[in-house]
N, C-alpha and C. Protein backbone atom coordinates (compact mmCIF):
# COMPACT_ATOMS: atom_id res chain seq x y z
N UNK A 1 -22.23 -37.18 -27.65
CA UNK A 1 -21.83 -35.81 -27.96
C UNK A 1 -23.04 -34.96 -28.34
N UNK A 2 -24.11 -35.73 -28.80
CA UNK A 2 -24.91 -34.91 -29.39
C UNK A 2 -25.81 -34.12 -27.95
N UNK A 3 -26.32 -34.60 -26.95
CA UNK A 3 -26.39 -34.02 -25.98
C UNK A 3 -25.73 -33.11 -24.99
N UNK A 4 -24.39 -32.57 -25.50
CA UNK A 4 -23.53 -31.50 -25.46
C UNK A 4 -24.12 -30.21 -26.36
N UNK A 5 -24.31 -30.86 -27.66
CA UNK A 5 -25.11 -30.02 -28.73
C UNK A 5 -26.43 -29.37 -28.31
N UNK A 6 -27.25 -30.52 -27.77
CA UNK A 6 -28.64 -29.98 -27.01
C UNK A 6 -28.37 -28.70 -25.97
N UNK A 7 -27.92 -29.04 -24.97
CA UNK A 7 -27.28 -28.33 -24.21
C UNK A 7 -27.28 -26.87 -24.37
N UNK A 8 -26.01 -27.23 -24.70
CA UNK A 8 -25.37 -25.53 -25.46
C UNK A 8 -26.75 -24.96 -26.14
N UNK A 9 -27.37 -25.56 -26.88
CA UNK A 9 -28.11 -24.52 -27.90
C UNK A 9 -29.60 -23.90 -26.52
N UNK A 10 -29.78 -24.65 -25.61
CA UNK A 10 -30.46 -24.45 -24.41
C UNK A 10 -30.51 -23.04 -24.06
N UNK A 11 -29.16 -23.39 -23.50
CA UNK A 11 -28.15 -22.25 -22.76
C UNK A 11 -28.20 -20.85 -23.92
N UNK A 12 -27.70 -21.43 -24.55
CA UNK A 12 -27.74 -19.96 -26.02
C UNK A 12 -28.83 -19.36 -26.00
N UNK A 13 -29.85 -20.39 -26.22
CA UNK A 13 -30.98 -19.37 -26.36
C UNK A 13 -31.55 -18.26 -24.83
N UNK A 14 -31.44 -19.52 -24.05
CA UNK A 14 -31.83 -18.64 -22.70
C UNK A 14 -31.19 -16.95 -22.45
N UNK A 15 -29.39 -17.53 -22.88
CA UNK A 15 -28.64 -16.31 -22.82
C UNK A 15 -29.55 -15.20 -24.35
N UNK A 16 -30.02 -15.28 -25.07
CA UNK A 16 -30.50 -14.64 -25.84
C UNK A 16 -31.63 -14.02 -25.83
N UNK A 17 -32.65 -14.74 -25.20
CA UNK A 17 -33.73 -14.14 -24.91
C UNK A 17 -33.47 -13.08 -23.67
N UNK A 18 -32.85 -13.38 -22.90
CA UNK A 18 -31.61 -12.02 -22.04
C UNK A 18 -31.19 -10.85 -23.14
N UNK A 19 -30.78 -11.27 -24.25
CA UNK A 19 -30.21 -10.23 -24.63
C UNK A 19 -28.65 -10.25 -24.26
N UNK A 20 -28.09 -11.41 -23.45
CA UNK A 20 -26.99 -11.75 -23.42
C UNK A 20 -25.49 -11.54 -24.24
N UNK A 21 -25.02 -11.23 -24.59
CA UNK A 21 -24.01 -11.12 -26.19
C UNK A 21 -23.01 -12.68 -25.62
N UNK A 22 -23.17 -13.40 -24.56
CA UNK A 22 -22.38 -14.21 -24.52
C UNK A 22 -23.44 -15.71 -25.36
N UNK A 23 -24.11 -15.10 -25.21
CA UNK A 23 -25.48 -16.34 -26.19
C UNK A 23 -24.62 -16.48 -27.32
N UNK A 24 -24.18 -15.50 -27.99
CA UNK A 24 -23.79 -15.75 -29.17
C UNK A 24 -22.76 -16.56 -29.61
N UNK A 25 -21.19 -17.15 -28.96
CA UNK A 25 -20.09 -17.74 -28.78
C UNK A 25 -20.74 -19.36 -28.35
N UNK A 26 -21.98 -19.23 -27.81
CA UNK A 26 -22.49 -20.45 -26.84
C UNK A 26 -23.22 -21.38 -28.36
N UNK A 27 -23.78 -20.51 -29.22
CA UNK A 27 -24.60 -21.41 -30.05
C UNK A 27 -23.18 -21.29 -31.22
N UNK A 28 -22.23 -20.94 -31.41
CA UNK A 28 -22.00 -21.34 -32.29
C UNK A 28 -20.78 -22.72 -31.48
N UNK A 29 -20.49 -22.80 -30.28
CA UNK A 29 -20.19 -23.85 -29.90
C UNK A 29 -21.11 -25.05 -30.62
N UNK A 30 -22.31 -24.84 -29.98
CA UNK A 30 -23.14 -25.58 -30.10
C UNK A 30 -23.68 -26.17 -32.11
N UNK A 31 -23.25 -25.50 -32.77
CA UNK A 31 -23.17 -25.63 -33.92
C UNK A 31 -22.14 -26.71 -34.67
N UNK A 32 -20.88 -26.01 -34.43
CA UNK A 32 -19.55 -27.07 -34.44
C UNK A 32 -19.94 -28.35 -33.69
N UNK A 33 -20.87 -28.43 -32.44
CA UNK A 33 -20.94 -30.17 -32.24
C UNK A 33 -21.78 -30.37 -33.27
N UNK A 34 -23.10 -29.58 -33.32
CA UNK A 34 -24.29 -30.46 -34.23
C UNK A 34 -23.02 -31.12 -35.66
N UNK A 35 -22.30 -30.06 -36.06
CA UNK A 35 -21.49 -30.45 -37.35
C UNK A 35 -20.80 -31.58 -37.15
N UNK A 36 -20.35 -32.18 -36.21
CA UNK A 36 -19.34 -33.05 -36.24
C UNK A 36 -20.25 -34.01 -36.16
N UNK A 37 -21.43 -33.84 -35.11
CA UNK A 37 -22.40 -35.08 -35.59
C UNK A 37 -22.90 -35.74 -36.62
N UNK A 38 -23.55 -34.37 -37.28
CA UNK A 38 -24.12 -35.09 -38.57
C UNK A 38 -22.72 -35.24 -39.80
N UNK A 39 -21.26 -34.97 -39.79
CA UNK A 39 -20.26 -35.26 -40.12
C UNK A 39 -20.24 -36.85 -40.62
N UNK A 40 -20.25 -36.82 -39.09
CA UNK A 40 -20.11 -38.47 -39.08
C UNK A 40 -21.59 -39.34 -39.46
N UNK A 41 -22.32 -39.21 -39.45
CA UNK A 41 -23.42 -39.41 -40.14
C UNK A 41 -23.86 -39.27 -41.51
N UNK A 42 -22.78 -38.41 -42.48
CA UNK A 42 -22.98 -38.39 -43.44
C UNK A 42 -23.98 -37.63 -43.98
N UNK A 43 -24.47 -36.69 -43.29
CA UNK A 43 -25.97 -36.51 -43.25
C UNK A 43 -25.70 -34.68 -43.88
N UNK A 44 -25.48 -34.69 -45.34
CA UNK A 44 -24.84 -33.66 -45.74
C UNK A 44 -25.72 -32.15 -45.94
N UNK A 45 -27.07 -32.47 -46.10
CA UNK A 45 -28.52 -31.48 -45.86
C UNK A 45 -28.10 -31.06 -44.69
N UNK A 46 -27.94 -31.46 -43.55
CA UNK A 46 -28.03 -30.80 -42.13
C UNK A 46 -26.54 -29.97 -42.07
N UNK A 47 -25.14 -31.12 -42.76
CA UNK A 47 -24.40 -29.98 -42.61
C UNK A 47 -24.20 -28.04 -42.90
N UNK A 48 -24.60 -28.87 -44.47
CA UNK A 48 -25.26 -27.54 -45.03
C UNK A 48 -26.07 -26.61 -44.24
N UNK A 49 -27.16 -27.31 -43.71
CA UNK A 49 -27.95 -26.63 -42.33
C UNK A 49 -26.91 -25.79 -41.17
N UNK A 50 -26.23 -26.38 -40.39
CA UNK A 50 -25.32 -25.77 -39.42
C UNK A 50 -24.43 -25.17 -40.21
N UNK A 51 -24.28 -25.05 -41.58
CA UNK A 51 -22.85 -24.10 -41.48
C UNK A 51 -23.27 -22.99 -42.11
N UNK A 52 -24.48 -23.07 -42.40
CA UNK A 52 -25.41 -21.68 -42.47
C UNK A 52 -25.89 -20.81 -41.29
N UNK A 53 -26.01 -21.80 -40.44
CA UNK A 53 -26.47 -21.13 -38.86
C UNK A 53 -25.08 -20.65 -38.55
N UNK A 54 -24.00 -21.23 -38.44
CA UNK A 54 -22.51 -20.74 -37.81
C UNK A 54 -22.36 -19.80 -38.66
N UNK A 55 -22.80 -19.26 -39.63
CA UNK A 55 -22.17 -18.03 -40.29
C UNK A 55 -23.45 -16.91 -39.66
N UNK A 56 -24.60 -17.13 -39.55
CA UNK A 56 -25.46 -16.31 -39.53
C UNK A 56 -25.23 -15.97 -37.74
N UNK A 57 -25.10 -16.77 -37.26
CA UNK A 57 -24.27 -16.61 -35.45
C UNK A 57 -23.00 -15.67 -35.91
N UNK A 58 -22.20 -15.87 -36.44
CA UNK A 58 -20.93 -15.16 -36.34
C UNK A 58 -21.59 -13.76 -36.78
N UNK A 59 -22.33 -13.16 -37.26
CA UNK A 59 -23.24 -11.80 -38.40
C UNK A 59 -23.61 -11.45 -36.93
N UNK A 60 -24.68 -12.40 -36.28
CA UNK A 60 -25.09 -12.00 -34.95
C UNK A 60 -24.15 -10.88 -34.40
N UNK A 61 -23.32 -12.34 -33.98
CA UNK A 61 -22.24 -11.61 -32.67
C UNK A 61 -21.80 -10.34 -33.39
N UNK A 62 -21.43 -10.61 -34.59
CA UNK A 62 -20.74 -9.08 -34.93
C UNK A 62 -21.40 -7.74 -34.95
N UNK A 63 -22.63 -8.13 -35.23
CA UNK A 63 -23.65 -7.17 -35.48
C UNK A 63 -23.97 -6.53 -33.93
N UNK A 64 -24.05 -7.80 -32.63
CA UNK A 64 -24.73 -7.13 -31.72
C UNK A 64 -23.28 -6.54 -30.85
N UNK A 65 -21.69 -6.72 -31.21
CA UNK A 65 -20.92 -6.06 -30.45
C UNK A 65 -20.53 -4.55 -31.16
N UNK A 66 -20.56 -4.36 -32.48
CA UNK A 66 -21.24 -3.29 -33.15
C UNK A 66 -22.06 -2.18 -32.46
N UNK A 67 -23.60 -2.82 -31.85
CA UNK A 67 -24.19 -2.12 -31.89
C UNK A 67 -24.15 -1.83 -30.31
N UNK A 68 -23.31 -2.66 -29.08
CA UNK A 68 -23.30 -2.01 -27.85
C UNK A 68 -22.13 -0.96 -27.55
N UNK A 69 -21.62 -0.85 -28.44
CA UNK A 69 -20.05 0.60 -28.01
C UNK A 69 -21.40 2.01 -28.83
């Protein structure tokens, strides 16, 4: 699974450095896997890590559909 995670965050960024607004839905996919990974790993620093990024992605998206109308 965790190479689903790689993936996606690939793709996200590519779509971002575009300027994409669909980048944004793509990494927080990509977030929810990293989470379930390190979930199961126990690995509670990193969760903490991704569920700081999934909030600061969700600010993104909101911020950049905000600012295209």
């Amino acid at each position: 699974m965790n190479w689903i995670a790689y993936f996606l965050t690939v793709i996200g960024l590519i779509f971002l450095t575009k300027k994409k607004i669909i980048a944004w839905p793509i990494l927080i996919s990509s977030n929810i896997f990293y989470f379930i990974h390190y979930y199961k790993l126990q690995d509670f620093a990193a969760l903490f890590l991704f569920t700081t990024y999934f909030i600061i992605n969700i600010i993104g998206w909101r911020e950049w559909s905000n600012e295209k109308k």
